[in-house]
C-alpha atoms as a PDB file:
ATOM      1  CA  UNK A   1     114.832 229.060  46.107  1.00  0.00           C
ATOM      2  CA  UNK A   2     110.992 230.623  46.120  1.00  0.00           C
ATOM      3  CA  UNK A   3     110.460 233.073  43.074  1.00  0.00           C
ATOM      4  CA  UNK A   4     108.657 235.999  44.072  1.00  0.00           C
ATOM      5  CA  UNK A   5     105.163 236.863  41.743  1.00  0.00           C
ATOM      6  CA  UNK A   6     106.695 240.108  40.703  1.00  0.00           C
ATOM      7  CA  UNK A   7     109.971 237.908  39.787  1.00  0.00           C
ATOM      8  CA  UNK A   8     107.784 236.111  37.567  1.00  0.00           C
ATOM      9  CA  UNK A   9     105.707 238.376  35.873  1.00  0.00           C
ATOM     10  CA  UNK A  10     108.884 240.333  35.060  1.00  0.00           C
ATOM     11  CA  UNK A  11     110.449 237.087  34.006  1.00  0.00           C
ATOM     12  CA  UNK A  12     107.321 236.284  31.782  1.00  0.00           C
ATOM     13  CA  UNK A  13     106.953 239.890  30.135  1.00  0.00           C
ATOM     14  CA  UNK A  14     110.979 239.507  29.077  1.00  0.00           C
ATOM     15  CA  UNK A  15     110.832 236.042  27.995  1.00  0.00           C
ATOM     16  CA  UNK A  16     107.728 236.286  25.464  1.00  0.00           C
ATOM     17  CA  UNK A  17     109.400 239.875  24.112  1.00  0.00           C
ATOM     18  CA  UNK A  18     113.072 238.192  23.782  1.00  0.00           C
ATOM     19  CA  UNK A  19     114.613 240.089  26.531  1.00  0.00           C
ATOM     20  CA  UNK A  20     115.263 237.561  28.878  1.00  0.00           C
ATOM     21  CA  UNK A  21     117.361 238.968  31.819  1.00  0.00           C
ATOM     22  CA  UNK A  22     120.922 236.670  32.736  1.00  0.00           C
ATOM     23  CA  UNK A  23     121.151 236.236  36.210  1.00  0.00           C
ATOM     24  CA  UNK A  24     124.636 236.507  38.237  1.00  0.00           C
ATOM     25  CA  UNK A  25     126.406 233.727  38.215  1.00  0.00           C
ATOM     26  CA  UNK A  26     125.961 231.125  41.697  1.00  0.00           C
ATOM     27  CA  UNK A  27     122.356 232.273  41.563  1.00  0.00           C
ATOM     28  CA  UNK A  28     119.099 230.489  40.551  1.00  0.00           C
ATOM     29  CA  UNK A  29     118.177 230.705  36.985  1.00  0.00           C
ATOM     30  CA  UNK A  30     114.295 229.518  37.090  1.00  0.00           C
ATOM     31  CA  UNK A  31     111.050 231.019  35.289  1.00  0.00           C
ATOM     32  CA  UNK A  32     107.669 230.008  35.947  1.00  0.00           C
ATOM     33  CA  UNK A  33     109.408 226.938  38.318  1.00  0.00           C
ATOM     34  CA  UNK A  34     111.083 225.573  35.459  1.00  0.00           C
ATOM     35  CA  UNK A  35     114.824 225.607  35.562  1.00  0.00           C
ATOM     36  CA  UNK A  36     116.246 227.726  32.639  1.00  0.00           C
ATOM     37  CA  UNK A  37     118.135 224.715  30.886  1.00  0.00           C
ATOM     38  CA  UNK A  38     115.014 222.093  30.881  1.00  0.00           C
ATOM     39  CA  UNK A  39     113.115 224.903  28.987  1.00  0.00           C
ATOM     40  CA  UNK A  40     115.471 224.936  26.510  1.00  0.00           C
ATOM     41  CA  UNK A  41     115.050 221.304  26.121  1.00  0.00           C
ATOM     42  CA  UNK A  42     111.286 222.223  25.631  1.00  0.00           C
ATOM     43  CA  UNK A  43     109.543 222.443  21.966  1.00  0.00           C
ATOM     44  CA  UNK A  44     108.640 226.280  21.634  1.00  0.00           C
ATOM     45  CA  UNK A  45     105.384 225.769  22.070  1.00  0.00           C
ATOM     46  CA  UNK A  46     105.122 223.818  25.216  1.00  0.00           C
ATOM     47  CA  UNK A  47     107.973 226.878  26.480  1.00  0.00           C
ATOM     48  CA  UNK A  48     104.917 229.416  25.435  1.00  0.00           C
ATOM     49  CA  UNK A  49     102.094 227.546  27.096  1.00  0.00           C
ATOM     50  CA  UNK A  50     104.559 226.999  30.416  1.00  0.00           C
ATOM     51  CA  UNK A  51     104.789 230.850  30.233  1.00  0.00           C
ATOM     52  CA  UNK A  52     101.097 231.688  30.003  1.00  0.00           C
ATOM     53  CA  UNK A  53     100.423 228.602  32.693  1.00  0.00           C
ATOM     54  CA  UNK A  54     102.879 230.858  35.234  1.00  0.00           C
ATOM     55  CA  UNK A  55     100.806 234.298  33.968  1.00  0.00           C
ATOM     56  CA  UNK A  56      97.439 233.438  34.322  1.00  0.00           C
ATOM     57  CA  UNK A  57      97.765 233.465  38.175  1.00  0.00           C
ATOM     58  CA  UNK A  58      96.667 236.501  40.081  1.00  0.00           C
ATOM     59  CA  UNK A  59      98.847 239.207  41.588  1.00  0.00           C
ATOM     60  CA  UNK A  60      98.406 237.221  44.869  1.00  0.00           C
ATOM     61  CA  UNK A  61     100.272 234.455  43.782  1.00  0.00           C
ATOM     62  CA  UNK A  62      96.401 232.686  43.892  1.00  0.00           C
ATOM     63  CA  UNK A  63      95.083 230.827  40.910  1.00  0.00           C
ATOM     64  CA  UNK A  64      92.113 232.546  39.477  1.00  0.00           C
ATOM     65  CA  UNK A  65      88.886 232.187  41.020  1.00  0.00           C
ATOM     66  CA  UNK A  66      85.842 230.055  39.843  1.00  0.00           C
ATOM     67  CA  UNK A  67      82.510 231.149  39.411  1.00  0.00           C
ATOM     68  CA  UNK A  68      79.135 229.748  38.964  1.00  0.00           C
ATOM     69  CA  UNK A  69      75.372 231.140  38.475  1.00  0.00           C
ATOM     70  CA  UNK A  70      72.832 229.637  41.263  1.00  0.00           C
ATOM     71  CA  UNK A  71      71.034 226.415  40.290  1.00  0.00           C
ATOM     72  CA  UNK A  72      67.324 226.749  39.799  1.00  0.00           C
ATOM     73  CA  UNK A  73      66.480 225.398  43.560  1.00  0.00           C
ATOM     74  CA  UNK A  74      68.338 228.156  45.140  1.00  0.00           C
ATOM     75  CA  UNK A  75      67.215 231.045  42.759  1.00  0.00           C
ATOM     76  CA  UNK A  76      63.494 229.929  42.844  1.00  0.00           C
ATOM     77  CA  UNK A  77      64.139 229.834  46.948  1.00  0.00           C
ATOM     78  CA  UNK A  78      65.448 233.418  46.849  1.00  0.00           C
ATOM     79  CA  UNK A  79      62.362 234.645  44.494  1.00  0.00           C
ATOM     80  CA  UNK A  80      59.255 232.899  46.647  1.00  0.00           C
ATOM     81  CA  UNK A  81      61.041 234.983  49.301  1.00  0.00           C
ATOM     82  CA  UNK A  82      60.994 238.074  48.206  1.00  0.00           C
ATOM     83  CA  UNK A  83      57.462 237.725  46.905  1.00  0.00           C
ATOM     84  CA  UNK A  84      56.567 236.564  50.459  1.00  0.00           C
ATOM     85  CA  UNK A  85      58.212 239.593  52.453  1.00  0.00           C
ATOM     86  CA  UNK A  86      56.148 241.358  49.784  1.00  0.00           C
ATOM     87  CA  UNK A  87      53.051 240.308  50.367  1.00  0.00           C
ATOM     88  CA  UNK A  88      52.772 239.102  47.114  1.00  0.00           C
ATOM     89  CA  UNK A  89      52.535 235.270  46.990  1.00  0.00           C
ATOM     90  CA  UNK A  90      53.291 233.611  43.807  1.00  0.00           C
ATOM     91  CA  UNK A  91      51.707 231.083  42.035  1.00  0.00           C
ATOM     92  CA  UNK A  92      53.873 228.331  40.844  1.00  0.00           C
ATOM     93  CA  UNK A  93      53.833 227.159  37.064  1.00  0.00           C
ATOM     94  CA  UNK A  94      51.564 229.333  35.018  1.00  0.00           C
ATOM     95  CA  UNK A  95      51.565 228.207  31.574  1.00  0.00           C
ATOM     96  CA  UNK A  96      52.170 231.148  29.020  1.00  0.00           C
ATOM     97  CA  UNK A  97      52.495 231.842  25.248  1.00  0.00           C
ATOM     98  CA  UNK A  98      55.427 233.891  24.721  1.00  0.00           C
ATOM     99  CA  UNK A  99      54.744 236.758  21.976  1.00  0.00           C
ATOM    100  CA  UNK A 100      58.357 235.326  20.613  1.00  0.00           C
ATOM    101  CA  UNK A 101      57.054 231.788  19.791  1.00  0.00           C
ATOM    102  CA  UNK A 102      56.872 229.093  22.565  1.00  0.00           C
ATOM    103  CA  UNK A 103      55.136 228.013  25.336  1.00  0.00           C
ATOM    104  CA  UNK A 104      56.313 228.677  28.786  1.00  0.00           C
ATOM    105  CA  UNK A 105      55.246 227.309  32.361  1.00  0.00           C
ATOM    106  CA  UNK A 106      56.176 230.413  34.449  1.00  0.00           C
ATOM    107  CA  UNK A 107      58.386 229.959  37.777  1.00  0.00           C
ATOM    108  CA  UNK A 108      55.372 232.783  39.614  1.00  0.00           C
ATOM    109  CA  UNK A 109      52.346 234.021  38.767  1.00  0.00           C
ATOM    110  CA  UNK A 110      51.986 237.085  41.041  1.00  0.00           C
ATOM    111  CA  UNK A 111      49.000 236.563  43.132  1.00  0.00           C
ATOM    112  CA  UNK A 112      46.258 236.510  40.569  1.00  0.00           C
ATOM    113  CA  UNK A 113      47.803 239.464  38.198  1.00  0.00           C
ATOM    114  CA  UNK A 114      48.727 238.910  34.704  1.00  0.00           C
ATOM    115  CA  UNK A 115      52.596 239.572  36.048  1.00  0.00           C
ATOM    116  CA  UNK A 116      55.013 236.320  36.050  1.00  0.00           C
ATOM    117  CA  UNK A 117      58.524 235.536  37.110  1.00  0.00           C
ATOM    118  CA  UNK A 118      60.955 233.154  34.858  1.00  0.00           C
ATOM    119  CA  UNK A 119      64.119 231.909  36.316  1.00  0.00           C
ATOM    120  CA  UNK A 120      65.632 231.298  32.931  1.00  0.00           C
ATOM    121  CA  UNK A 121      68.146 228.045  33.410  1.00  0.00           C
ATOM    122  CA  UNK A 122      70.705 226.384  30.930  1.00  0.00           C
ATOM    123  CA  UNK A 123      68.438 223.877  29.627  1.00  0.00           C
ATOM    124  CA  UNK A 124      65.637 226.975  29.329  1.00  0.00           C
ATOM    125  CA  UNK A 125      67.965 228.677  27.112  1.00  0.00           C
ATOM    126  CA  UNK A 126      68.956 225.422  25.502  1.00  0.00           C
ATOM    127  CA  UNK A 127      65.807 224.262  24.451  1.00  0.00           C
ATOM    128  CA  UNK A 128      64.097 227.690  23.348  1.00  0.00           C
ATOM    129  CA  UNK A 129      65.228 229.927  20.664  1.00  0.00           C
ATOM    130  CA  UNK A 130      66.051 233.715  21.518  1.00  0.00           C
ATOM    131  CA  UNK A 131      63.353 235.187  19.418  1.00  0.00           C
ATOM    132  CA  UNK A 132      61.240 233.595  22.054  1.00  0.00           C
ATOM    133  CA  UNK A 133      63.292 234.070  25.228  1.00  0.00           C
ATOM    134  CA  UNK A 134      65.184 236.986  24.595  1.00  0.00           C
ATOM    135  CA  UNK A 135      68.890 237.207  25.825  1.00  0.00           C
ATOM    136  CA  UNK A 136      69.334 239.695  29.009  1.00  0.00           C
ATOM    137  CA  UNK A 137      69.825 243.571  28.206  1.00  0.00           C
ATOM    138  CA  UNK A 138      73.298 244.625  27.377  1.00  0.00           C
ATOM    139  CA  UNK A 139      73.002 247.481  30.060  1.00  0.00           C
ATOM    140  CA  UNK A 140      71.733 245.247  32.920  1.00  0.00           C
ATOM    141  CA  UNK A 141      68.005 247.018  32.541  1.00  0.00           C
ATOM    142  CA  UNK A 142      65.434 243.984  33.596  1.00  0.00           C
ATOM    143  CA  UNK A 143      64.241 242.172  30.576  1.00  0.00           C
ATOM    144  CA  UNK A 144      60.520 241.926  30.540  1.00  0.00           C
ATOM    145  CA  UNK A 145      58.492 240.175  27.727  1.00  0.00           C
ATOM    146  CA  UNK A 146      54.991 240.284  26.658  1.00  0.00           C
ATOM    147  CA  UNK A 147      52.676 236.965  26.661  1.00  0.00           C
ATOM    148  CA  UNK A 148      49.235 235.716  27.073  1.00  0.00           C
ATOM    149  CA  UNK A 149      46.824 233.463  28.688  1.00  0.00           C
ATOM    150  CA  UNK A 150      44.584 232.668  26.317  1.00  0.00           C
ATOM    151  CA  UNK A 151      42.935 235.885  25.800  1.00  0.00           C
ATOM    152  CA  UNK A 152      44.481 237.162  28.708  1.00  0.00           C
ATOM    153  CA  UNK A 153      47.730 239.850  28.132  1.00  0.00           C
ATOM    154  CA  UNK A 154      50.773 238.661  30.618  1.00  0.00           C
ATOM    155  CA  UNK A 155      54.001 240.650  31.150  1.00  0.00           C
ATOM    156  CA  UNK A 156      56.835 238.023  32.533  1.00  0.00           C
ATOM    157  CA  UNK A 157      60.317 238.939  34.330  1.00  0.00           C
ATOM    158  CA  UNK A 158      62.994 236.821  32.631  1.00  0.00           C
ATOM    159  CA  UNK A 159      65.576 236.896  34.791  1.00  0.00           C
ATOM    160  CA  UNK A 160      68.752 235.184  33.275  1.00  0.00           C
ATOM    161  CA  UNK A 161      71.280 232.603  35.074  1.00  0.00           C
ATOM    162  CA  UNK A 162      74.270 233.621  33.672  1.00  0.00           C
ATOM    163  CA  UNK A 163      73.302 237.217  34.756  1.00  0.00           C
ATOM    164  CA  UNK A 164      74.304 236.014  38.534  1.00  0.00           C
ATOM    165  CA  UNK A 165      77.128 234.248  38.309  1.00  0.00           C
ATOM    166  CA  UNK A 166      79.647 234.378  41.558  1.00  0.00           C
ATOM    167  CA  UNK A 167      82.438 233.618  43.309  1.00  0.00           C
ATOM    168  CA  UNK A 168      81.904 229.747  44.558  1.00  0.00           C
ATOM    169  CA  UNK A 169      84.881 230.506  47.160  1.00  0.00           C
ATOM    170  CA  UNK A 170      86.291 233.897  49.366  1.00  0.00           C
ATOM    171  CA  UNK A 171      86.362 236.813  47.351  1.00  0.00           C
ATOM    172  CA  UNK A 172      89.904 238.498  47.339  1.00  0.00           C
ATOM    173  CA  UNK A 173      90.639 242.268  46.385  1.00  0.00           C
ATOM    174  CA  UNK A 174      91.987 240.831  43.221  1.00  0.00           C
ATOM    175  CA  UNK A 175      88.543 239.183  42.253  1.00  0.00           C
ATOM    176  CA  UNK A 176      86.181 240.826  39.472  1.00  0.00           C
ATOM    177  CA  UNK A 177      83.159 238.832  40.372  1.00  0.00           C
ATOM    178  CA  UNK A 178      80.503 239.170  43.110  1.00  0.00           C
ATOM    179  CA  UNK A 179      80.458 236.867  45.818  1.00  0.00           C
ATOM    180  CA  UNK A 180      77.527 234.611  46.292  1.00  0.00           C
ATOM    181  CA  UNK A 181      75.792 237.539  48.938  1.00  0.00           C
ATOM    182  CA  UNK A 182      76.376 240.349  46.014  1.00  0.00           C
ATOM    183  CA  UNK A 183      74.219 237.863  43.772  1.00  0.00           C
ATOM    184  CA  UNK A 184      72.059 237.010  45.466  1.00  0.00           C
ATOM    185  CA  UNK A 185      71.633 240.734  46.940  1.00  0.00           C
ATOM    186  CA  UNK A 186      71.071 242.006  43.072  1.00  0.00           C
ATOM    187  CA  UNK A 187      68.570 238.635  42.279  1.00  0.00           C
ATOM    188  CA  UNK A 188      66.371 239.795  45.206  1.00  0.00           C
ATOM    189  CA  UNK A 189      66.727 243.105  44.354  1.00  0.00           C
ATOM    190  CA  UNK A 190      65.250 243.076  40.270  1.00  0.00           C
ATOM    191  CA  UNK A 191      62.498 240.840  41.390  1.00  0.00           C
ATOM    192  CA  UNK A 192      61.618 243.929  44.096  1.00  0.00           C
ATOM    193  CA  UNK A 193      61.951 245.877  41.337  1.00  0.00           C
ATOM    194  CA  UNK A 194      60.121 244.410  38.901  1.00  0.00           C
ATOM    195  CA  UNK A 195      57.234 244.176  41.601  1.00  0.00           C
ATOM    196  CA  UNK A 196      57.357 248.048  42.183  1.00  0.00           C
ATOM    197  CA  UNK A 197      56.603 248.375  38.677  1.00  0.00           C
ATOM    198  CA  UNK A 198      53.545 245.532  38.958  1.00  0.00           C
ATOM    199  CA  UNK A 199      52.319 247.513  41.439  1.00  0.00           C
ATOM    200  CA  UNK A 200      52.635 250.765  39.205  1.00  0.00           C
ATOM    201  CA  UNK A 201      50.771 248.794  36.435  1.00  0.00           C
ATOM    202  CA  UNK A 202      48.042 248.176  38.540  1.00  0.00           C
ATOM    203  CA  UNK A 203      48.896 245.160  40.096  1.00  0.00           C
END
C-alpha cells in the first residue's frame, strides 16, 4: 500500500514527539516504509535515523537536489567571454603580489590595465591563507583586492567558487539553489560589473 508524503511527514512529526497515531484495524501500519512491528525490533537509534532518512526528502516526494560550483575550465570559459563581447581582451596569467601576503598568477589581466580577474578554485583557497585571499563578502558585494606589479598598483576581482554553486540536475519549485543558467547568468554578470567600474577607474 503506497504512503502518501503528507502521510509521512505527519507520521514522522508524531513519532519523534511520542504521539504516534494507531491506525484502524485491517489497515496498513507502516512509517517511513518500515512496517510498524520491525521498528520496534529496531535499537532507538537506528528507529531515529530511519525517521530523519524518510524526512529529509522534499515535499515532492524527490530526494534533495545536488549542487556543485563550476570547475575552473568552464568559469575561465565564461570570463574570456565576457571580456571578449567587451572589447576588453584579457591577458592570461599575470603574476601579482597580493597586499595580503602571497603571490598570485592572475586568471586576466585586462588589456594592458593594472585591473585582473581571479577565478578563486578549491585548491586556490586551499593552498593560500585568507589574510591573503580574502573570503567573499557576506552581502554578495564583489570582493576586490589591492596588489602590485613590481612598482606597479593592481586592483584584482576575486571571484569565489563556492559563490556559484548550482543545481547539477532540473530545478524543481521546491529547489533553493540556482540552476546552472542562474550561475552562470550572475558569474558573467560581476565580471561586467567589475569592468564598468575599470572603466570608471580609468581603464
Amino acid at each position: 500500500m503506497a504512503v502518501s508524503n503528507t502521510t509521512k511527514v505527519r507520521e514522522c512529526e508524531n513519532f519523534t514527539s511520542g504521539k504516534y497515531e494507531r491506525r484502524p484495524k485491517g489497515s496498513s501500519r507502516v512509517a517511513y516504509g518500515i512496517p510498524l512491528i520491525l521498528m520496534r525490533m529496531l535499537p532507538v537509534h537506528l528507529v531515529f535515523l530511519c525517521c530523519l532518512a524518510s524526512c529529509a526528502h522534499t515535499s515532492d516526494g524527490s530526494a534533495s537536489l545536488e549542487t556543485r560550483s563550476f570547475t575552473e575550465g568552464e568559469a575561465l570559459a565564461v570570463i574570456h567571454e565576457v571580456l571578449r563581447s567587451a572589447g576588453a581582451p584579457g591577458q592570461r596569467g599575470w603574476e601579482l603580489t597580493l597586499s595580503g601576503g602571497g603571490i598570485l598568477s592572475a586568471d586576466f589581466r585586462i588589456q594592458s590595465s593594472r585591473f585582473a580577474i581571479e577565478w578563486v578554485s578549491p585548491q586556490d583557497r586551499s593552498e593560500m591563507t585568507e589574510t591573503a585571499l580574502p573570503i567573499p563578502n557576506a552581502d554578495g558585494s564583489l570582493r576586490v583586492v589591492a596588489a602590485s606589479h613590481g612598482d606597479d598598483e593592481a586592483q584584482i576581482l576575486l571571484l569565489e567558487f563556492s559563490s556559484y554553486r548550482h543545481v547539477t540536475g532540473a530545478v524543481t519549485r521546491s529547489s533553493t539553489a540556482p540552476s546552472v543558467v542562474e550561475a552562470e547568468n550572475r558569474l558573467s554578470r560581476d565580471v561586467r560589473d567589475f569592468l564598468t567600474y575599470a572603466r570608471g577607474q580609468g581603464l
